[in-house]
PDB file of N, CA and C in Angstrom:
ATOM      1  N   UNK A   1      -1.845 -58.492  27.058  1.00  0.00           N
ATOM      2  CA  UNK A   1      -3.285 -58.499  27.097  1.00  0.00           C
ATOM      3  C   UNK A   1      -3.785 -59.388  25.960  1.00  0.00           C
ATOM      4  N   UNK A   2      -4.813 -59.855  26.068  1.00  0.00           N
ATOM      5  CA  UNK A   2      -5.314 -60.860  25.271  1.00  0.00           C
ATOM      6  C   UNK A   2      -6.166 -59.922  24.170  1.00  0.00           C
ATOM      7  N   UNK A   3      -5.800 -60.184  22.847  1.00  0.00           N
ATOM      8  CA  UNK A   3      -5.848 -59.360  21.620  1.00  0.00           C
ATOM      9  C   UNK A   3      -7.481 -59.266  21.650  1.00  0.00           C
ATOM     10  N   UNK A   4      -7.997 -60.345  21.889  1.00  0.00           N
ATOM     11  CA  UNK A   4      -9.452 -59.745  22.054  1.00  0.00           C
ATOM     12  C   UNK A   4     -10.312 -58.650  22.842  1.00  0.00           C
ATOM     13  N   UNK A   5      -9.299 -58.108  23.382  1.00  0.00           N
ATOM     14  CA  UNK A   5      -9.778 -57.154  24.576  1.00  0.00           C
ATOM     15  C   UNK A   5      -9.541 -56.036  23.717  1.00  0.00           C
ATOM     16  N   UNK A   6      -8.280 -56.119  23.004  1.00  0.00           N
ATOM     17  CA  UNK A   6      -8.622 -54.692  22.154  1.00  0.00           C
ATOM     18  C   UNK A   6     -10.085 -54.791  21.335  1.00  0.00           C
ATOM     19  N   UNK A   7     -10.449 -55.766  20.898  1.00  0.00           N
ATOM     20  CA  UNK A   7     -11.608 -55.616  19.770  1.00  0.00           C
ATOM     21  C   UNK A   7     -13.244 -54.875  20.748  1.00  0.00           C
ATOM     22  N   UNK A   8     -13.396 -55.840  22.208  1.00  0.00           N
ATOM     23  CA  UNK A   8     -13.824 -55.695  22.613  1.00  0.00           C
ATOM     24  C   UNK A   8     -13.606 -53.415  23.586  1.00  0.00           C
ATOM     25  N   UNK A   9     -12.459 -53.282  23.702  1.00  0.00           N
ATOM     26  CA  UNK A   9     -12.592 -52.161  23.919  1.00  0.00           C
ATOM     27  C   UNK A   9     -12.448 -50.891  23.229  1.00  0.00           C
ATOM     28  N   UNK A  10     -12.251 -51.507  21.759  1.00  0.00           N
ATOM     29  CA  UNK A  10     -12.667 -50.377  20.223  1.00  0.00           C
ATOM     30  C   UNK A  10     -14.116 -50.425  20.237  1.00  0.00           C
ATOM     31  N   UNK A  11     -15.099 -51.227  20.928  1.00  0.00           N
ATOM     32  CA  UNK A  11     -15.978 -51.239  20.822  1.00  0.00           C
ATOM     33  C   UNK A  11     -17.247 -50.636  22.111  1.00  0.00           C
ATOM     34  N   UNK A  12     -16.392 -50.620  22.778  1.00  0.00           N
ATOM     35  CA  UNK A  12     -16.955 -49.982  24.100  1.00  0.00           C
ATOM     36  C   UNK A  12     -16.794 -48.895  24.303  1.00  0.00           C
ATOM     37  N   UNK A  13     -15.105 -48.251  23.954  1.00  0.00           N
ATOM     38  CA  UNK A  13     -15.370 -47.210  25.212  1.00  0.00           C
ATOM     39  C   UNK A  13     -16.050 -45.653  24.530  1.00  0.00           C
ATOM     40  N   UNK A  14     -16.512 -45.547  23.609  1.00  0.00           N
ATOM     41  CA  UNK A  14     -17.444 -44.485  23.879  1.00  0.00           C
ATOM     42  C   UNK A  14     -18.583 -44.541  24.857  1.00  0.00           C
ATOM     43  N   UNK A  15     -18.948 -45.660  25.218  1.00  0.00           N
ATOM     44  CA  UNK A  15     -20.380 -45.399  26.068  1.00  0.00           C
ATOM     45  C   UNK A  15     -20.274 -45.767  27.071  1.00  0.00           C
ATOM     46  N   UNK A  16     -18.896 -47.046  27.427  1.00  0.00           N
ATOM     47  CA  UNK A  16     -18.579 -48.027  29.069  1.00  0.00           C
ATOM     48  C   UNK A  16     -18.698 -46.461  29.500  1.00  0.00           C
ATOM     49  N   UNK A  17     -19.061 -46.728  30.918  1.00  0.00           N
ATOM     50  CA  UNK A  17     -18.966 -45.834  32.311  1.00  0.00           C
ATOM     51  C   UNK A  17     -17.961 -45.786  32.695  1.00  0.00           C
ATOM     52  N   UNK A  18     -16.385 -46.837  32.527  1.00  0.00           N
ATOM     53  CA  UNK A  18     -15.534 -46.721  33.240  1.00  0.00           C
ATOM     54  C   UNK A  18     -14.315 -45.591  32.020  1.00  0.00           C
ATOM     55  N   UNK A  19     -14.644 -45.662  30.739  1.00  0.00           N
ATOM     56  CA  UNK A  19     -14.029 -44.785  30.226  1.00  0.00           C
ATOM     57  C   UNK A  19     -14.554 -43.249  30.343  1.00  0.00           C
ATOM     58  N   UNK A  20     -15.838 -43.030  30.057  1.00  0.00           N
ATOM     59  CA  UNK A  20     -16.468 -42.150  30.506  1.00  0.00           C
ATOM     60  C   UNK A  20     -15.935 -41.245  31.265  1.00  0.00           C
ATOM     61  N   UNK A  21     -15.682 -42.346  32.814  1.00  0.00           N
ATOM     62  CA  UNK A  21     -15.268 -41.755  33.967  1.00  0.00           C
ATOM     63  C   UNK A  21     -13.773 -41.227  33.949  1.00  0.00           C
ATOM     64  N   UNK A  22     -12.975 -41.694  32.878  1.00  0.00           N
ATOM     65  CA  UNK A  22     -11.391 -41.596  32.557  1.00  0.00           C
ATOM     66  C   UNK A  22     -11.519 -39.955  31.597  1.00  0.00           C
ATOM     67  N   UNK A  23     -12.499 -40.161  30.538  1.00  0.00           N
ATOM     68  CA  UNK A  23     -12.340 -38.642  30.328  1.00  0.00           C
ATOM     69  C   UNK A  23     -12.705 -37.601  31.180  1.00  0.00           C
ATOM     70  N   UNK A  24     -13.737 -37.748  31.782  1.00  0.00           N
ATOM     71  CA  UNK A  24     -13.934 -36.441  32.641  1.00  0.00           C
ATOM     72  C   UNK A  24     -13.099 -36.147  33.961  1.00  0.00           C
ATOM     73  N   UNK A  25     -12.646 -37.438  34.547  1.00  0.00           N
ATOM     74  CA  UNK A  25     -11.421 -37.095  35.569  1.00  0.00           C
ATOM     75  C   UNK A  25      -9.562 -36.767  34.542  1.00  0.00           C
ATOM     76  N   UNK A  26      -9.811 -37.058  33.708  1.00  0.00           N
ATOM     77  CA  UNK A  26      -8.331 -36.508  32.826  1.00  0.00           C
ATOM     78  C   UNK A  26      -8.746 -34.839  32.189  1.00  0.00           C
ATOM     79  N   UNK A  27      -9.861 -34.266  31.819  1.00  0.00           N
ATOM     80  CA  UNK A  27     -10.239 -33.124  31.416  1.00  0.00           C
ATOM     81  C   UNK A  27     -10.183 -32.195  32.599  1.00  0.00           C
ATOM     82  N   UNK A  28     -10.533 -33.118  33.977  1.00  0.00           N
ATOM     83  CA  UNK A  28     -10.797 -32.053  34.755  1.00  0.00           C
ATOM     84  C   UNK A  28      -8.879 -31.551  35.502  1.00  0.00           C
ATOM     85  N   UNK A  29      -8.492 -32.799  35.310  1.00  0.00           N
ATOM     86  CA  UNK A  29      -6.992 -32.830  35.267  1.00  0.00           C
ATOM     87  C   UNK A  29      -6.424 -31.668  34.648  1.00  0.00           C
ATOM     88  N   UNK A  30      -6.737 -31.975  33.338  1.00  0.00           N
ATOM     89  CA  UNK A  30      -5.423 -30.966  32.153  1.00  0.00           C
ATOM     90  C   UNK A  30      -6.423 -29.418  32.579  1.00  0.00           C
ATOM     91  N   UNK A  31      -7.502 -29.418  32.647  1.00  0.00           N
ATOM     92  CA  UNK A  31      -8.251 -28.293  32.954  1.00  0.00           C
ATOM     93  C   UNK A  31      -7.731 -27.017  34.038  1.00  0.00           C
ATOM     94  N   UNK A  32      -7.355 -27.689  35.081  1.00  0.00           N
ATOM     95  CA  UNK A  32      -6.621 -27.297  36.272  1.00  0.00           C
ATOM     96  C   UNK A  32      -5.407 -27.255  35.872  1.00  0.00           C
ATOM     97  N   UNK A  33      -4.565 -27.643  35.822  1.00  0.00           N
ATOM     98  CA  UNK A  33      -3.080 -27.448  35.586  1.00  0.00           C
ATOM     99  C   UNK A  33      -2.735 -26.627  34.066  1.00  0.00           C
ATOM    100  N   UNK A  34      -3.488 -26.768  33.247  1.00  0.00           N
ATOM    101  CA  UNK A  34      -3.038 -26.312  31.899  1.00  0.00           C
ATOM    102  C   UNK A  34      -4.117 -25.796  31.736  1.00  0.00           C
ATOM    103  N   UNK A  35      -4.784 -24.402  32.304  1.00  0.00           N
ATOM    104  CA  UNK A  35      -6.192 -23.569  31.729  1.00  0.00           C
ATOM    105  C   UNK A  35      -6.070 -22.935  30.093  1.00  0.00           C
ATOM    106  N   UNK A  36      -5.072 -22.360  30.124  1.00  0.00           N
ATOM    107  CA  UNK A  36      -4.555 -21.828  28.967  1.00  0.00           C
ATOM    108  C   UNK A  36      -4.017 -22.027  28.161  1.00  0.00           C
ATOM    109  N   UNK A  37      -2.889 -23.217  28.009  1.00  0.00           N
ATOM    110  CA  UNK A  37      -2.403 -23.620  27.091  1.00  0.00           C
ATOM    111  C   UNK A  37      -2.699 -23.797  25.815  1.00  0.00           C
ATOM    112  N   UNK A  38      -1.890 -22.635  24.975  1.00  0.00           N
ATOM    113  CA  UNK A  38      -2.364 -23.224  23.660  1.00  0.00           C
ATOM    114  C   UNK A  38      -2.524 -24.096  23.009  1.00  0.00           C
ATOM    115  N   UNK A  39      -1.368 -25.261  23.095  1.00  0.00           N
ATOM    116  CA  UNK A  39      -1.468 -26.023  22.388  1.00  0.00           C
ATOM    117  C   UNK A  39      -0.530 -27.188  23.282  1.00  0.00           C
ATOM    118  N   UNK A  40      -1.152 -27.728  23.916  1.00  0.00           N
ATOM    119  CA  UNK A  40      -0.059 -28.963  24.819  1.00  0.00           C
ATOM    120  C   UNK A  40       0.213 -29.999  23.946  1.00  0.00           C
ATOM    121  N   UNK A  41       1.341 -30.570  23.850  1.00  0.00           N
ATOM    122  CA  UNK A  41       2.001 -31.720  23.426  1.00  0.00           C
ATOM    123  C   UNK A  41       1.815 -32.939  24.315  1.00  0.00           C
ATOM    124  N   UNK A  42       1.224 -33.811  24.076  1.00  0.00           N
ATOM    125  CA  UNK A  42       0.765 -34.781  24.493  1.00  0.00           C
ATOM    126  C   UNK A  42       0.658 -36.177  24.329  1.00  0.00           C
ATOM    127  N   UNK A  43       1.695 -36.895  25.236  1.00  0.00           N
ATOM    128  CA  UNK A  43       1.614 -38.347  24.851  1.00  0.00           C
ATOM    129  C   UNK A  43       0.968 -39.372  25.788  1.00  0.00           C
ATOM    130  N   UNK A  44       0.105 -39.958  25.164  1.00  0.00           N
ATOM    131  CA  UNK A  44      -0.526 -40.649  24.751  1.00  0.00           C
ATOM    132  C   UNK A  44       0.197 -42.117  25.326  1.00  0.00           C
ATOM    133  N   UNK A  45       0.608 -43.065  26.717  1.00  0.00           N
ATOM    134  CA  UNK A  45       1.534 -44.308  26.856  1.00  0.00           C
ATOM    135  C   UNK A  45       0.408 -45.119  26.952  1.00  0.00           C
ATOM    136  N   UNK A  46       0.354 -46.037  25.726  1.00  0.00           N
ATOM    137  CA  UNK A  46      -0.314 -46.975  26.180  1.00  0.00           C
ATOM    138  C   UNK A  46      -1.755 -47.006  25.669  1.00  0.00           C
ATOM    139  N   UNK A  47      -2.103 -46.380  24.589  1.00  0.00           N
ATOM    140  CA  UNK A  47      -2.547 -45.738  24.380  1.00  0.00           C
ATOM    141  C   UNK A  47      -4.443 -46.570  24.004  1.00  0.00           C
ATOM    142  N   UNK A  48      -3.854 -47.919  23.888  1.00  0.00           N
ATOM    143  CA  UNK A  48      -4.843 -48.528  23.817  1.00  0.00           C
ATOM    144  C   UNK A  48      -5.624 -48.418  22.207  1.00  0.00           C
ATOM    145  N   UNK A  49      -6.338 -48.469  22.019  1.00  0.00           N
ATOM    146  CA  UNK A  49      -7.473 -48.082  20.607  1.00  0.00           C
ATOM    147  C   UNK A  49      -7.381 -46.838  20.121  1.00  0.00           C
ATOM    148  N   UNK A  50      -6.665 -46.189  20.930  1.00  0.00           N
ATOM    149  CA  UNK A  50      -6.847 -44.754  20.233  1.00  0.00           C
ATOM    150  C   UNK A  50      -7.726 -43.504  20.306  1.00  0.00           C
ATOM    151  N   UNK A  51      -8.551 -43.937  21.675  1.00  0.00           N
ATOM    152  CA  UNK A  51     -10.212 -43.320  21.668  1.00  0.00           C
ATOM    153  C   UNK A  51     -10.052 -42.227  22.486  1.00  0.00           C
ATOM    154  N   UNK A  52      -9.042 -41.921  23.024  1.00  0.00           N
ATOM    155  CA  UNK A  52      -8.716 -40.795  24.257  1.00  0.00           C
ATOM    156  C   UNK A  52      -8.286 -40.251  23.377  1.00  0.00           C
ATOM    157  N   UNK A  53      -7.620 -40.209  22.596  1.00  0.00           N
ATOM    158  CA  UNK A  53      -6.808 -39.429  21.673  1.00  0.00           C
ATOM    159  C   UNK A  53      -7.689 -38.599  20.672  1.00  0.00           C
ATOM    160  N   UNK A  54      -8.005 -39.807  20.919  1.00  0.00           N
ATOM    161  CA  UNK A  54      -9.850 -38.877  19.128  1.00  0.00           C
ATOM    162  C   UNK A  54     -10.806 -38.101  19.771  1.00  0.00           C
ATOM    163  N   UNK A  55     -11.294 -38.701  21.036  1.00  0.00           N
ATOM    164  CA  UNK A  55     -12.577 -38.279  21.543  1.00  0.00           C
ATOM    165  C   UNK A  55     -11.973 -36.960  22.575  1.00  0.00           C
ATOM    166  N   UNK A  56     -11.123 -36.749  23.058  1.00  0.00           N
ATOM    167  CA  UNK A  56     -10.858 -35.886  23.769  1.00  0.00           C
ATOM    168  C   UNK A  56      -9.492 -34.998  23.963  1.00  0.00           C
ATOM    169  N   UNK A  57      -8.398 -36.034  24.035  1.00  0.00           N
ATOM    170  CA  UNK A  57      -6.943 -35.351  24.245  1.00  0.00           C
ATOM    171  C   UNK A  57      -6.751 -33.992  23.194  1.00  0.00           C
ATOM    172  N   UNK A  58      -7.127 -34.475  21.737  1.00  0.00           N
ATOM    173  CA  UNK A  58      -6.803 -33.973  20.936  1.00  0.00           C
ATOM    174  C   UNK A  58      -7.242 -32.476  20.960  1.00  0.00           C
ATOM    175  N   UNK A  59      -8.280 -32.390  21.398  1.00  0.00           N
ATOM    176  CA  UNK A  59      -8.997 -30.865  22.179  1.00  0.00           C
ATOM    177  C   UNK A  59      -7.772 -29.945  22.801  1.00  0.00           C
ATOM    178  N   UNK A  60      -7.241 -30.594  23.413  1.00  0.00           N
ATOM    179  CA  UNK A  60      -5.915 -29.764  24.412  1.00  0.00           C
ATOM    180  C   UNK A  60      -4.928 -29.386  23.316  1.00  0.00           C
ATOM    181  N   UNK A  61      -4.381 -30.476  22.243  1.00  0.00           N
ATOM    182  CA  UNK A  61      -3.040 -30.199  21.471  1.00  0.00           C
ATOM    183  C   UNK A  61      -2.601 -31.039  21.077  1.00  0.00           C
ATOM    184  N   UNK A  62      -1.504 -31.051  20.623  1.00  0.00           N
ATOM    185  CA  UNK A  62      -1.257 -32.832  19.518  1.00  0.00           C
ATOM    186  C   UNK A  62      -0.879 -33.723  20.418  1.00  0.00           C
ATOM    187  N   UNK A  63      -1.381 -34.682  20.129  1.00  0.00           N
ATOM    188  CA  UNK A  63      -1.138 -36.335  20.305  1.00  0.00           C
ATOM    189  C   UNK A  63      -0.409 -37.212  20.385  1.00  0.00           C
ATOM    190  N   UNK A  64       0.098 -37.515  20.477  1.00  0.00           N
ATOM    191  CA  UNK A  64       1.137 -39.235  19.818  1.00  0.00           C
ATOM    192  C   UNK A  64       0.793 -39.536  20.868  1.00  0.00           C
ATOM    193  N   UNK A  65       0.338 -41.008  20.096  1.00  0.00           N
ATOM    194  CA  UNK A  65      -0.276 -42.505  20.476  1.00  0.00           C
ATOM    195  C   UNK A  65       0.902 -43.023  20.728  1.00  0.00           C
ATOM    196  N   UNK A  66       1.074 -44.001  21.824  1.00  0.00           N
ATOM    197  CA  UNK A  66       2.155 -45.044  22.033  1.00  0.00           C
ATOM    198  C   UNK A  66       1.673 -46.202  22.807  1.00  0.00           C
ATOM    199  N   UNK A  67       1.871 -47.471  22.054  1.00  0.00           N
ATOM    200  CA  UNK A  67       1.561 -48.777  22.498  1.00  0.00           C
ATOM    201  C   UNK A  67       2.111 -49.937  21.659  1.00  0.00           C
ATOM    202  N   UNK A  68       2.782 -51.124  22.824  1.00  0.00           N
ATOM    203  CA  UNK A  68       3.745 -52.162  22.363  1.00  0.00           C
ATOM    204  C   UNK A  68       2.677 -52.963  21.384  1.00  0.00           C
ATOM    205  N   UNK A  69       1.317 -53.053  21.805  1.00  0.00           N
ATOM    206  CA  UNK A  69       0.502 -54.058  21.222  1.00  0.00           C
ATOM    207  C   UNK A  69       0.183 -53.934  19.264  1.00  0.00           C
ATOM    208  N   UNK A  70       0.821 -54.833  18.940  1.00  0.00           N
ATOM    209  CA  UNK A  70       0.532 -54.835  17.534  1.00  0.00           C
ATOM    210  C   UNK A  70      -1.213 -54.434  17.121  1.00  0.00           C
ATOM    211  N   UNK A  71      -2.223 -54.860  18.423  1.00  0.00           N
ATOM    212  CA  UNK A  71      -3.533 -54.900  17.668  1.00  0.00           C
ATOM    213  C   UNK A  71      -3.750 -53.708  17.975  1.00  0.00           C
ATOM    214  N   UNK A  72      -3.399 -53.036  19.120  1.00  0.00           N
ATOM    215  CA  UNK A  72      -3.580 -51.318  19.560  1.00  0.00           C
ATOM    216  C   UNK A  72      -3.014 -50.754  18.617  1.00  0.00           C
ATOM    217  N   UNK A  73      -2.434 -50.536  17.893  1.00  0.00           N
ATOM    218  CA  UNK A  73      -1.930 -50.068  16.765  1.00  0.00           C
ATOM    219  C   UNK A  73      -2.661 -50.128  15.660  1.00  0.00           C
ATOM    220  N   UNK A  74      -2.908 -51.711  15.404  1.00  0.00           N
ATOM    221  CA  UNK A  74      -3.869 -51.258  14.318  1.00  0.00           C
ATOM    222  C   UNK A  74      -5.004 -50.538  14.620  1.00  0.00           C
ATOM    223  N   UNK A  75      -6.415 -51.068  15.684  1.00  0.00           N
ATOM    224  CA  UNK A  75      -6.567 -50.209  15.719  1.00  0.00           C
ATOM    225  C   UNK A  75      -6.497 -48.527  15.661  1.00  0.00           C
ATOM    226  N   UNK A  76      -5.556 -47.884  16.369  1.00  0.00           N
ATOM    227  CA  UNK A  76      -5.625 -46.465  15.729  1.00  0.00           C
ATOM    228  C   UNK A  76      -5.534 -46.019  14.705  1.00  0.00           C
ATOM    229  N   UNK A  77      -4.769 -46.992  13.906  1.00  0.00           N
ATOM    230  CA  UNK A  77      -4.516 -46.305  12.325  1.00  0.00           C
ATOM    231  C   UNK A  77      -6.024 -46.511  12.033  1.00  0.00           C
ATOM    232  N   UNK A  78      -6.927 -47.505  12.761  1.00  0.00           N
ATOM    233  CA  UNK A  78      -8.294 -47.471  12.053  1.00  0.00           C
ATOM    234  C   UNK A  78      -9.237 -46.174  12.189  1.00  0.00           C
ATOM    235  N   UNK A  79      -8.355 -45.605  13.805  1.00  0.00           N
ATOM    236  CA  UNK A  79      -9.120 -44.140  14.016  1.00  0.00           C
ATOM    237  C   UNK A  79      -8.162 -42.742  13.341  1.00  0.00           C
ATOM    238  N   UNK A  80      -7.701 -43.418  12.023  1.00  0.00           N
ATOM    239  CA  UNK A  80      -6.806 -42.488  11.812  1.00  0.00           C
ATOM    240  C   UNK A  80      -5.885 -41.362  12.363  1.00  0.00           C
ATOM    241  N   UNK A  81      -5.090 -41.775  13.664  1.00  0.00           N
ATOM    242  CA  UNK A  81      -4.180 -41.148  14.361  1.00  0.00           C
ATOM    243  C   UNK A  81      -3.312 -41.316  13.304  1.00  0.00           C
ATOM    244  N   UNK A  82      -2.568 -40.198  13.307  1.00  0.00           N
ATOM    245  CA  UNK A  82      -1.477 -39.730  12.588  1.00  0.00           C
ATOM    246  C   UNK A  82       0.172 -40.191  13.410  1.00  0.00           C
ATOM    247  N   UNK A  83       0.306 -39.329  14.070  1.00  0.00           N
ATOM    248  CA  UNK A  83       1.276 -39.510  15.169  1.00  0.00           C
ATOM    249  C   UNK A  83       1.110 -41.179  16.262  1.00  0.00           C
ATOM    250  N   UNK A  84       1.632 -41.879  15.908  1.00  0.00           N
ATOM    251  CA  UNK A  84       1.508 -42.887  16.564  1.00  0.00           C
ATOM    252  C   UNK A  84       3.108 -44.162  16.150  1.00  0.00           C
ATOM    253  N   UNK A  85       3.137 -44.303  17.122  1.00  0.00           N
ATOM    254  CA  UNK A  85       4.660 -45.379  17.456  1.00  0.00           C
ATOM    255  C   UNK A  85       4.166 -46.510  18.285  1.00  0.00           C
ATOM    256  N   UNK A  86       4.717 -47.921  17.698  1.00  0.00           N
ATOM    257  CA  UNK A  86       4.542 -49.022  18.164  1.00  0.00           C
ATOM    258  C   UNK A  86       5.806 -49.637  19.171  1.00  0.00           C
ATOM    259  N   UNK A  87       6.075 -49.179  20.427  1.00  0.00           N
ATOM    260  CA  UNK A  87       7.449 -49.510  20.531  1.00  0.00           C
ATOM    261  C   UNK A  87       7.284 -50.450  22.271  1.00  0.00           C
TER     262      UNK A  87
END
């Protein structure tokens, strides 16, 4: 992916409609299958900027971020994800 697309989508997806639409069809996902779960372990492929992880996953249970892209990476360390692998 062309490194500018990360800059451009650290910058969008709280408000784009098409991420929007990715959290509430993934909530309504883990919602149904995992009502109760205390604490799901959760990875994160691909993970992009990091914004699913901050804005929502993390609600369900821990995280790890995973993405080949050197700039997706930085980014997250910018959203301070902890758990995160560049591979």
């Amino acid at each position: 992916m062309d490194p500018i697309e990360y800059t451009i989508m650290y910058q969008v997806e709280d408000s784009h409609w098409w991420y929007r639409g990715m959290e509430h069809i993934t909530r309504a996902i883990i919602e149904r299958w995992y009502p109760r779960e205390p604490q799901l372990h959760i990875l994160d492929v691909g993970c992009g900027t990091g914004a699913a992880a901050v804005n929502y996953l993390q609600d369900y249970g821990e995280v790890t971020c995973f993405d080949v892209a050197e700039e997706a990476v930085n980014y997250c360390k910018l959203m301070n994800i902890r758990r995160l692998v560049r591979a």
